[in-house]
C-alpha atoms as a PDB file:
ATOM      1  CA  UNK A   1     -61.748-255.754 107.794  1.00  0.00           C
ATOM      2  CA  UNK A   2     -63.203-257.691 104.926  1.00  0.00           C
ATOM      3  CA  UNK A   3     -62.016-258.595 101.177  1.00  0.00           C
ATOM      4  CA  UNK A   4     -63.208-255.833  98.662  1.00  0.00           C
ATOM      5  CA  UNK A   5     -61.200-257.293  95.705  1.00  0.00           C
ATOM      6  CA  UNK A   6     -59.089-260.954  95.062  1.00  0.00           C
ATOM      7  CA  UNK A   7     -57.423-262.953  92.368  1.00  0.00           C
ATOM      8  CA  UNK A   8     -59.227-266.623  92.153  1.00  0.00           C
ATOM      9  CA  UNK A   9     -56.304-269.198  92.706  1.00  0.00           C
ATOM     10  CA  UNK A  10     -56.702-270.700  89.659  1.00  0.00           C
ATOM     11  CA  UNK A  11     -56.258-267.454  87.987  1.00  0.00           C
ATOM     12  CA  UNK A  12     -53.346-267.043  89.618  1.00  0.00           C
ATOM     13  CA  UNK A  13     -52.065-270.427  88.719  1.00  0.00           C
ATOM     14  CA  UNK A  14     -52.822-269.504  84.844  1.00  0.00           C
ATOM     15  CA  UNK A  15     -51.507-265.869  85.538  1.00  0.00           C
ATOM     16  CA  UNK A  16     -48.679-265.953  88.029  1.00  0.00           C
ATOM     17  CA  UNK A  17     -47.182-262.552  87.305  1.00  0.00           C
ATOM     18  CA  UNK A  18     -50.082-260.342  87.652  1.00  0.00           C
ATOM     19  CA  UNK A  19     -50.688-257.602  90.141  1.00  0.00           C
ATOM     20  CA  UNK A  20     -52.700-255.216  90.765  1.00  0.00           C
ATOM     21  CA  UNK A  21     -53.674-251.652  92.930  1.00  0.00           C
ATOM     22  CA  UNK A  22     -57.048-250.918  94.759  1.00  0.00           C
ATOM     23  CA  UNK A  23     -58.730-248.282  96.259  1.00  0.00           C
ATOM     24  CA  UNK A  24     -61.636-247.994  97.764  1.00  0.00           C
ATOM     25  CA  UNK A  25     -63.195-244.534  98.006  1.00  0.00           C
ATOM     26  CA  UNK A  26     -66.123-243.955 100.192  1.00  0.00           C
ATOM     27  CA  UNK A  27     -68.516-240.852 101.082  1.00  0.00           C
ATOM     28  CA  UNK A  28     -67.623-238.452  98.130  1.00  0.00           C
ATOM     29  CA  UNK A  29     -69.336-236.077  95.869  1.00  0.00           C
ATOM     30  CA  UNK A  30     -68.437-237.122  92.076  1.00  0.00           C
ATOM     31  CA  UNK A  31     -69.362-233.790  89.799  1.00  0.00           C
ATOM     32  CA  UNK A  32     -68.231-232.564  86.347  1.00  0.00           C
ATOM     33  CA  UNK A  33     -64.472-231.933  85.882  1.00  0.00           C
ATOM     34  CA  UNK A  34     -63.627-228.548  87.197  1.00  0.00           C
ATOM     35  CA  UNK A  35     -61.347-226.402  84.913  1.00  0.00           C
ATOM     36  CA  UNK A  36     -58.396-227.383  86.988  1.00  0.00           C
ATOM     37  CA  UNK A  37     -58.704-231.283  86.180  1.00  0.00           C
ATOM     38  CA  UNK A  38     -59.405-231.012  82.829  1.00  0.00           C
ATOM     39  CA  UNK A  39     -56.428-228.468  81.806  1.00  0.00           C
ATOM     40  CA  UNK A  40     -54.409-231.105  83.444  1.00  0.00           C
ATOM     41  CA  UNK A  41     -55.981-234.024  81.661  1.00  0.00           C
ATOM     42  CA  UNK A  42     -55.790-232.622  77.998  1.00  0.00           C
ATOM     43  CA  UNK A  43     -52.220-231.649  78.416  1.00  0.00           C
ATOM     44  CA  UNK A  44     -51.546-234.974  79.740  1.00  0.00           C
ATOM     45  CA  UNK A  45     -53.137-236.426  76.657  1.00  0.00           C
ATOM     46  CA  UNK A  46     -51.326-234.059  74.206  1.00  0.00           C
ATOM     47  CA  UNK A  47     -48.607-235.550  75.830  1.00  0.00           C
ATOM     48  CA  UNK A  48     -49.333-239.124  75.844  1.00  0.00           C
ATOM     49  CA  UNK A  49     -50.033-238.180  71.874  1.00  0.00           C
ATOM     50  CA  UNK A  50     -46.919-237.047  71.105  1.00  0.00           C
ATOM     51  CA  UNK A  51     -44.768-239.746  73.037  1.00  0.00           C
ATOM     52  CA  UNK A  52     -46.504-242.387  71.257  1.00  0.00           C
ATOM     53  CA  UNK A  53     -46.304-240.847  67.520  1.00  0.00           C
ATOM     54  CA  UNK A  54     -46.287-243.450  64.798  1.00  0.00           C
ATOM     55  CA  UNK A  55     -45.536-246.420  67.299  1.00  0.00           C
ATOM     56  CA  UNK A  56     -48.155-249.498  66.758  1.00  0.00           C
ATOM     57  CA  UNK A  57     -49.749-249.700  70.080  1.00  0.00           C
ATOM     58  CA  UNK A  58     -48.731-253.317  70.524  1.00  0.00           C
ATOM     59  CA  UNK A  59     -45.338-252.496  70.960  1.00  0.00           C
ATOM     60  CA  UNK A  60     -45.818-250.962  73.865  1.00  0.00           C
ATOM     61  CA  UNK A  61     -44.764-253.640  76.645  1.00  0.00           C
ATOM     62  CA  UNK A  62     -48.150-252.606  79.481  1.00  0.00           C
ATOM     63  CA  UNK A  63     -50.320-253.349  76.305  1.00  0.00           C
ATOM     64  CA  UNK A  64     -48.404-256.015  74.537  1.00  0.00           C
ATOM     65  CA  UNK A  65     -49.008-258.292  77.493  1.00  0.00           C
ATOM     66  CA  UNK A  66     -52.263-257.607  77.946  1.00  0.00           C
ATOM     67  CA  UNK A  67     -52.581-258.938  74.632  1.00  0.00           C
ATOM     68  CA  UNK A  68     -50.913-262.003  75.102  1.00  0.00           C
ATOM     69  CA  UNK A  69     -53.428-262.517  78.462  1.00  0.00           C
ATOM     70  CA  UNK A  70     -56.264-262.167  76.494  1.00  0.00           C
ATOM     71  CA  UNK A  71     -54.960-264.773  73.828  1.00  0.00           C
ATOM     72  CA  UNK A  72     -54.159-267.009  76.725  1.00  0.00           C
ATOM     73  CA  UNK A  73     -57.865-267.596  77.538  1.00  0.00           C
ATOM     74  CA  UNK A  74     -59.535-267.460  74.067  1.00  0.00           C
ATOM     75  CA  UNK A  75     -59.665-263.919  73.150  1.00  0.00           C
ATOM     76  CA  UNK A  76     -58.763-262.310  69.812  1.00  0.00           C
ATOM     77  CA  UNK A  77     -57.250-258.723  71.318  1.00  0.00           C
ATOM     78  CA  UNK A  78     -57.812-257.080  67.825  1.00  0.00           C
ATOM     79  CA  UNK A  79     -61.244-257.725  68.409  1.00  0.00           C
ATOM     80  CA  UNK A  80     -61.811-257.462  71.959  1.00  0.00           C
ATOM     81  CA  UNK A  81     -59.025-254.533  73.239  1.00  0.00           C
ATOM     82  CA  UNK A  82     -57.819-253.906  77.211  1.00  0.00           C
ATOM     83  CA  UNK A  83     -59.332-250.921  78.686  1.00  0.00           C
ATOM     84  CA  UNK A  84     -55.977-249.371  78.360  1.00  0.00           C
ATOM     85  CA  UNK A  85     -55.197-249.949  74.594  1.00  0.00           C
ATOM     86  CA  UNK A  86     -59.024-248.868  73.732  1.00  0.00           C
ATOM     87  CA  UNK A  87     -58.642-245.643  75.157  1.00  0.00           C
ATOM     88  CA  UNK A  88     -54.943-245.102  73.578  1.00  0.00           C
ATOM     89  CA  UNK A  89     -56.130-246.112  70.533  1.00  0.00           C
ATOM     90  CA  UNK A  90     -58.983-243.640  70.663  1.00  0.00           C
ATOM     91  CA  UNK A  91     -56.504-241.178  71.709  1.00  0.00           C
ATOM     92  CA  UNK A  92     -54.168-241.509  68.285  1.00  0.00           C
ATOM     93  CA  UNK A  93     -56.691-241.918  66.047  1.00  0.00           C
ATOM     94  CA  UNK A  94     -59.497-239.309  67.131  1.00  0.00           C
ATOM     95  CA  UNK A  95     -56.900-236.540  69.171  1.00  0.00           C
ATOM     96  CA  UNK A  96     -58.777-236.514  72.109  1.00  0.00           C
ATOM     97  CA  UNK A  97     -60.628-238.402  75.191  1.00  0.00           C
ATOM     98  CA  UNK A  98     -64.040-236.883  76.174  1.00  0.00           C
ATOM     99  CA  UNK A  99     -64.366-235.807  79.535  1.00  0.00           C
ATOM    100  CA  UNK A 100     -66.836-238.070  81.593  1.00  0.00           C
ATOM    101  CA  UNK A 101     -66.963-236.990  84.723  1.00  0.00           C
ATOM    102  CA  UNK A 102     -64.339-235.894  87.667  1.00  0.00           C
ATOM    103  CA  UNK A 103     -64.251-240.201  89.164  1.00  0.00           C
ATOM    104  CA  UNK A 104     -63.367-241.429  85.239  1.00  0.00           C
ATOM    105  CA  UNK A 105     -61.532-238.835  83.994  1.00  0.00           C
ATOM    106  CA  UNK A 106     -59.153-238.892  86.874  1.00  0.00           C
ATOM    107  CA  UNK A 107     -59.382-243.004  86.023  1.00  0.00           C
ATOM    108  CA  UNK A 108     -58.512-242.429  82.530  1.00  0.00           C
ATOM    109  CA  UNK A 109     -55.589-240.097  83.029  1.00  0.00           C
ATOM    110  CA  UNK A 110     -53.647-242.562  84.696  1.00  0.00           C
ATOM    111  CA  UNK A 111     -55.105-245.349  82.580  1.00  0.00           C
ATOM    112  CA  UNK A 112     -53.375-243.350  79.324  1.00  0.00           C
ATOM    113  CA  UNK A 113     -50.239-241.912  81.443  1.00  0.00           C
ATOM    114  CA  UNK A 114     -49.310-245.633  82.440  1.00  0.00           C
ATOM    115  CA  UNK A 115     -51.044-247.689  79.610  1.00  0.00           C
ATOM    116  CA  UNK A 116     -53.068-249.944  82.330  1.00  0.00           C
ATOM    117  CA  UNK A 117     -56.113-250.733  82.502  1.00  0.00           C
ATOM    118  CA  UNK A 118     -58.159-248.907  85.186  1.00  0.00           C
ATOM    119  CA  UNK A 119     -61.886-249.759  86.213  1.00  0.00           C
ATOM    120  CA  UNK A 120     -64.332-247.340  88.345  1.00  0.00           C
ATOM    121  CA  UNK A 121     -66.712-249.809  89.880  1.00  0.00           C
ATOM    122  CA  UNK A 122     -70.226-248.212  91.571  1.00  0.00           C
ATOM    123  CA  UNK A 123     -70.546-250.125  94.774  1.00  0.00           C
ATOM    124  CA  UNK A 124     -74.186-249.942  95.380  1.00  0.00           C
ATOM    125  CA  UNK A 125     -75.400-252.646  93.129  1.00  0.00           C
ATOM    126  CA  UNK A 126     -72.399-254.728  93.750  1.00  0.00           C
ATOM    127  CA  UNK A 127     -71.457-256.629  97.304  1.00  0.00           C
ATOM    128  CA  UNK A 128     -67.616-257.043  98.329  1.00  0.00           C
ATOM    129  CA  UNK A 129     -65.926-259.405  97.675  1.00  0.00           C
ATOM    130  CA  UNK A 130     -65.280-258.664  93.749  1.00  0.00           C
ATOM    131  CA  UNK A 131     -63.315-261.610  92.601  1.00  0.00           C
ATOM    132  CA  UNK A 132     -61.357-262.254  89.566  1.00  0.00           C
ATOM    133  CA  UNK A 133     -61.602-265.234  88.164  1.00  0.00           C
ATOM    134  CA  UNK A 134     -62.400-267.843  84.795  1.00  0.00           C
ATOM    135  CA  UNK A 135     -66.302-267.987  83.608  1.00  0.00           C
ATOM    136  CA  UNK A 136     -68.181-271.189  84.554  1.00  0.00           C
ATOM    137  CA  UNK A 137     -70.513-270.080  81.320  1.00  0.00           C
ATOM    138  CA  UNK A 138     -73.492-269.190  83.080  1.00  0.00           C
ATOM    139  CA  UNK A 139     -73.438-266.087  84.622  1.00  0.00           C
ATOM    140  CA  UNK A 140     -75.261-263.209  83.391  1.00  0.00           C
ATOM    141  CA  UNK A 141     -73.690-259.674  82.252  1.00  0.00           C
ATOM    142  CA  UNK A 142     -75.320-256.712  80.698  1.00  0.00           C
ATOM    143  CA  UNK A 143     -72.530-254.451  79.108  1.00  0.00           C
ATOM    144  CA  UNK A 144     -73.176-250.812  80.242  1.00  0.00           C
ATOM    145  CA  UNK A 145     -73.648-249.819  76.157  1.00  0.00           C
ATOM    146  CA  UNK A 146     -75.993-252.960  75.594  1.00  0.00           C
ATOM    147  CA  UNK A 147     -79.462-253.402  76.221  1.00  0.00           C
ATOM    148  CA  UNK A 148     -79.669-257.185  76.292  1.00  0.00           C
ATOM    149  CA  UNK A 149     -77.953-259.203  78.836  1.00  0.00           C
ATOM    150  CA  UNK A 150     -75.038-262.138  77.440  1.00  0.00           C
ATOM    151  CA  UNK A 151     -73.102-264.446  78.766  1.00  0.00           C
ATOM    152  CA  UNK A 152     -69.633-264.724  79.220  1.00  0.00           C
ATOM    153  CA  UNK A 153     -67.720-267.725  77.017  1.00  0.00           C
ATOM    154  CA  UNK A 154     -66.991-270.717  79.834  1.00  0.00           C
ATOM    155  CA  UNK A 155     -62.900-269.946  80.872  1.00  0.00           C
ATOM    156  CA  UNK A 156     -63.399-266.298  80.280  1.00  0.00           C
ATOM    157  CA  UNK A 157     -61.781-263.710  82.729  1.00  0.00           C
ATOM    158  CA  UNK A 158     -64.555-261.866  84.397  1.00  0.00           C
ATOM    159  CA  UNK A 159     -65.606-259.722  87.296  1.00  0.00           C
ATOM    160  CA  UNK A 160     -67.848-260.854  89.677  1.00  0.00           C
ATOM    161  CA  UNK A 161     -69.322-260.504  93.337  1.00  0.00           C
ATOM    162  CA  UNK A 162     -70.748-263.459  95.709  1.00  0.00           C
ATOM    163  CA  UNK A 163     -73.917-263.052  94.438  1.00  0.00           C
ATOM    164  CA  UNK A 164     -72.880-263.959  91.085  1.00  0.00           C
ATOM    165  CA  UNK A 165     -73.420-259.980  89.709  1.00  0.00           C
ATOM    166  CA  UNK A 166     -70.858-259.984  86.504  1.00  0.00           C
ATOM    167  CA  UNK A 167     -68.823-256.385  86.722  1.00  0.00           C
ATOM    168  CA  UNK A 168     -66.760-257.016  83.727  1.00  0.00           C
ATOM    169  CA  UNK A 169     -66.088-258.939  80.626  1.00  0.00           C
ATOM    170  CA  UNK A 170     -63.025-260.352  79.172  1.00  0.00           C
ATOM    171  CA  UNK A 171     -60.909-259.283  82.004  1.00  0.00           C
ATOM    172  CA  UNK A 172     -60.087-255.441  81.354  1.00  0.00           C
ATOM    173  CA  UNK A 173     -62.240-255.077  78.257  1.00  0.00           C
ATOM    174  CA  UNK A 174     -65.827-253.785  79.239  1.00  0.00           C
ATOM    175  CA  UNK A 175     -67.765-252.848  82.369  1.00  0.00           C
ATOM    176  CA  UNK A 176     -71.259-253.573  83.101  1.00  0.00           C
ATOM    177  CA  UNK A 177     -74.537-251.505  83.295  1.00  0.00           C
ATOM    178  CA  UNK A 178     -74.565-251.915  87.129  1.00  0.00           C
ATOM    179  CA  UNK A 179     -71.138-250.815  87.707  1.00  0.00           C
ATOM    180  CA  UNK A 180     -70.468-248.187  85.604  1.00  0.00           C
ATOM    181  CA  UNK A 181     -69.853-244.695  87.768  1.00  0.00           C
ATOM    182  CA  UNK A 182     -71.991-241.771  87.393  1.00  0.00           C
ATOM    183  CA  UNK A 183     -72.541-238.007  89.332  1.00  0.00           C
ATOM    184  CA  UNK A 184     -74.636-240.078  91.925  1.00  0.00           C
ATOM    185  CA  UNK A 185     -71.671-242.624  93.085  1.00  0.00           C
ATOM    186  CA  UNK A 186     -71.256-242.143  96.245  1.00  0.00           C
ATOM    187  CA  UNK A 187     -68.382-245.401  96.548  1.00  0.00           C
ATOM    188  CA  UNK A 188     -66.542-247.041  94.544  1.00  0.00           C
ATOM    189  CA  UNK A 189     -63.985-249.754  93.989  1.00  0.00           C
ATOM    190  CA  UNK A 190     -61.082-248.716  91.868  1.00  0.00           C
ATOM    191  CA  UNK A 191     -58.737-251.366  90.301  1.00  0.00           C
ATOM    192  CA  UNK A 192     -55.385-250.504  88.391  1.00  0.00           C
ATOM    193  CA  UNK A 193     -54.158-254.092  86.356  1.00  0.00           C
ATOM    194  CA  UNK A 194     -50.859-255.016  84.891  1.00  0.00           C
ATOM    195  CA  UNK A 195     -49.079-258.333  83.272  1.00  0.00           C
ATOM    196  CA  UNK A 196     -45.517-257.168  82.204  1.00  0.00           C
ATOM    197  CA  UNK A 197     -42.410-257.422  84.243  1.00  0.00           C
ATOM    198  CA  UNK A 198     -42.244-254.506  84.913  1.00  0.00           C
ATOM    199  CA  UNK A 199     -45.571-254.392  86.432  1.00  0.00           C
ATOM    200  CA  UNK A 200     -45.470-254.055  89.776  1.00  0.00           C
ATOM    201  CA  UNK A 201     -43.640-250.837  90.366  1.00  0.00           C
ATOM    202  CA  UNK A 202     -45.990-249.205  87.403  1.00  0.00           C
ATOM    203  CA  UNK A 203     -49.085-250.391  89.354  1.00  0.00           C
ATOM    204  CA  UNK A 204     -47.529-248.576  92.453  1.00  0.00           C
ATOM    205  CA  UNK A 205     -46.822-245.479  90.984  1.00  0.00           C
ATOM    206  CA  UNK A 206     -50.093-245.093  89.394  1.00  0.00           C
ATOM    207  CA  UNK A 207     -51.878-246.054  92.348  1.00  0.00           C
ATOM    208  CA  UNK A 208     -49.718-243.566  94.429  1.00  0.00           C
ATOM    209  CA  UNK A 209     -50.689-241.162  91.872  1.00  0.00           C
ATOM    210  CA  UNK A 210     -54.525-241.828  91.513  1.00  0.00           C
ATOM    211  CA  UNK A 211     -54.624-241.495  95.243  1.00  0.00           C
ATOM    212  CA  UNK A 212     -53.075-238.145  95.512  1.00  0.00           C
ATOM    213  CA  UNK A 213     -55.529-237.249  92.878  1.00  0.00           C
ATOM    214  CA  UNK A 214     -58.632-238.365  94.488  1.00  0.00           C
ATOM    215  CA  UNK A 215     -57.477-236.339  97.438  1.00  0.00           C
ATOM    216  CA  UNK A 216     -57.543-233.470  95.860  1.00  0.00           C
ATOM    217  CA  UNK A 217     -60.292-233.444  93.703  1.00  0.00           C
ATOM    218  CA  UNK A 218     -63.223-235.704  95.441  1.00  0.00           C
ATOM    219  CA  UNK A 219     -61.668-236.158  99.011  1.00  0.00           C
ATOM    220  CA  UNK A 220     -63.959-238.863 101.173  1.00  0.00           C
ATOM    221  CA  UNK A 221     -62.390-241.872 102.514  1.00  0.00           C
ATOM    222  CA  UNK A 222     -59.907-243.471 100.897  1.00  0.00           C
ATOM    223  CA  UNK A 223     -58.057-247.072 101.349  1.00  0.00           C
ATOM    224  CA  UNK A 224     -55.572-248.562  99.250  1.00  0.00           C
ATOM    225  CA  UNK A 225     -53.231-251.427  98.650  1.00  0.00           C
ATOM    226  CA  UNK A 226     -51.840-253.498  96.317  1.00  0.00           C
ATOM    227  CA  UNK A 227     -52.282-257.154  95.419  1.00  0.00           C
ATOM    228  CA  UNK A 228     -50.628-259.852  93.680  1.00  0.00           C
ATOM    229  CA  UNK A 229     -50.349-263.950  93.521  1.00  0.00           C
ATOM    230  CA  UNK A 230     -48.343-264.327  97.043  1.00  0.00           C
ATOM    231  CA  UNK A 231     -50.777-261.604  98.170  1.00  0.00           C
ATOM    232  CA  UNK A 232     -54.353-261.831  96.541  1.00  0.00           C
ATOM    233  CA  UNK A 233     -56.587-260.071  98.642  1.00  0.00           C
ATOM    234  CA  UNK A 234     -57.446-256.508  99.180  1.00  0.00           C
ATOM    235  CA  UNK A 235     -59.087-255.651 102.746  1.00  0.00           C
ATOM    236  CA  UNK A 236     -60.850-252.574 103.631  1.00  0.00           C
ATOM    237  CA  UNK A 237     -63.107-251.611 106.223  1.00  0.00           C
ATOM    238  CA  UNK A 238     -66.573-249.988 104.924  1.00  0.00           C
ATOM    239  CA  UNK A 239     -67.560-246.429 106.724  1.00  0.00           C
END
């Protein structure tokens, strides 16, 4: 077995109560949403709707902390937004999430159900391990709704593999052109984040969930576990 997915040590040093779920899903057939999924995934986000209401998103505890991550290495998080809050804030202010695709918008219904960030990396451009971890400055990432490639700010939270490939920006914020899943993925890494105390036994339960889900609408191969600073690494074997 080898590392798919790991928290740098010095991230973990800055962030000691992080932790996070993996999976990594192998030899499936991604397709549009079949009837079944997205039934399930609108009433989940008429739901999600209504159990927020008029509450400010930053008072919910999953986001709130994400916030104060972002602030802790440099980042305005009215500016740049988690994963998480970008897609609940899209949620209250537009009624609805587009459906994507059967890989993202089983991704986004747990990102919205649990308000954490979940990623859907495309393993074929990317080699394991993908490691989290603080920008030297000079890596290169070209965001997957940009056509020029940027670089991350030097201390930034980023995505990356050992050949220096940059996956995401700003921690949870925004995926990359090479990562970004489509009806040709074939594998992919799946990562589900949290920072509040109550982390850890969210981060199960959605990954629990988003497993179960996978099974029953793309099937393949499918490894999980979960990670966090006494335990950093995720291994999985590759089929």
């Amino acid at each position: 077995m080898s590392p798919g997915f790991q928290y740098h040590p010095d991230l973990l040093a800055r962030f000691p109560a992080v932790c996070g779920g993996v999976i990594l899903l192998q030899d499936f057939v991604n397709c549009p949403s079949p009837s079944a999924l997205l039934e399930t995934y609108l009433a989940e986000q008429s739901r999600v709707a209504a159990q927020i209401g008029e509450k400010p998103l930053s008072e919910i505890p999953a986001l709130a902390a994400w916030r104060g991550a972002f602030r802790q290495f440099g980042v305005d998080p009215t500016k740049y937004r988690s994963a998480a809050e970008s897609l609940l804030r899209r949620l209250t202010k537009k009624g609805d999430i587009p459906s994507i695709n059967t890989l993202v918008d089983l991704c986004n219904l747990i990102s919205i159900r649990w308000a954490l960030p979940v990623a859907a990396f495309d393993l074929r451009q990317l080699t394991r391990p993908i490691t989290v971890h603080f920008a030297r400055g000079s890596e290169n990432f070209t965001a997957h709704d940009a056509p020029e490639p940027e670089q991350p700010a030097p201390g930034e939270v980023i995505f990356s593999d050992p050949a220096g490939l940059v996956a995401a920006r700003r921690w949870c914020w925004k995926q990359s052109a090479e990562s970004v899943v489509d009806l040709d993925t074939t594998a992919a890494l799946i990562t589900i984040e949290a920072q509040h105390p109550a982390g850890a036994v969210d981060v199960q339960d959605a990954l629990d969930t988003l497993a179960e889900l996978l099974g029953k609408y793309l099937a393949g191969n499918i490894q999980s576990g979960a990670i966090d600073k006494k335990n950093p690494s995720f291994f999985a074997d590759t089929v």
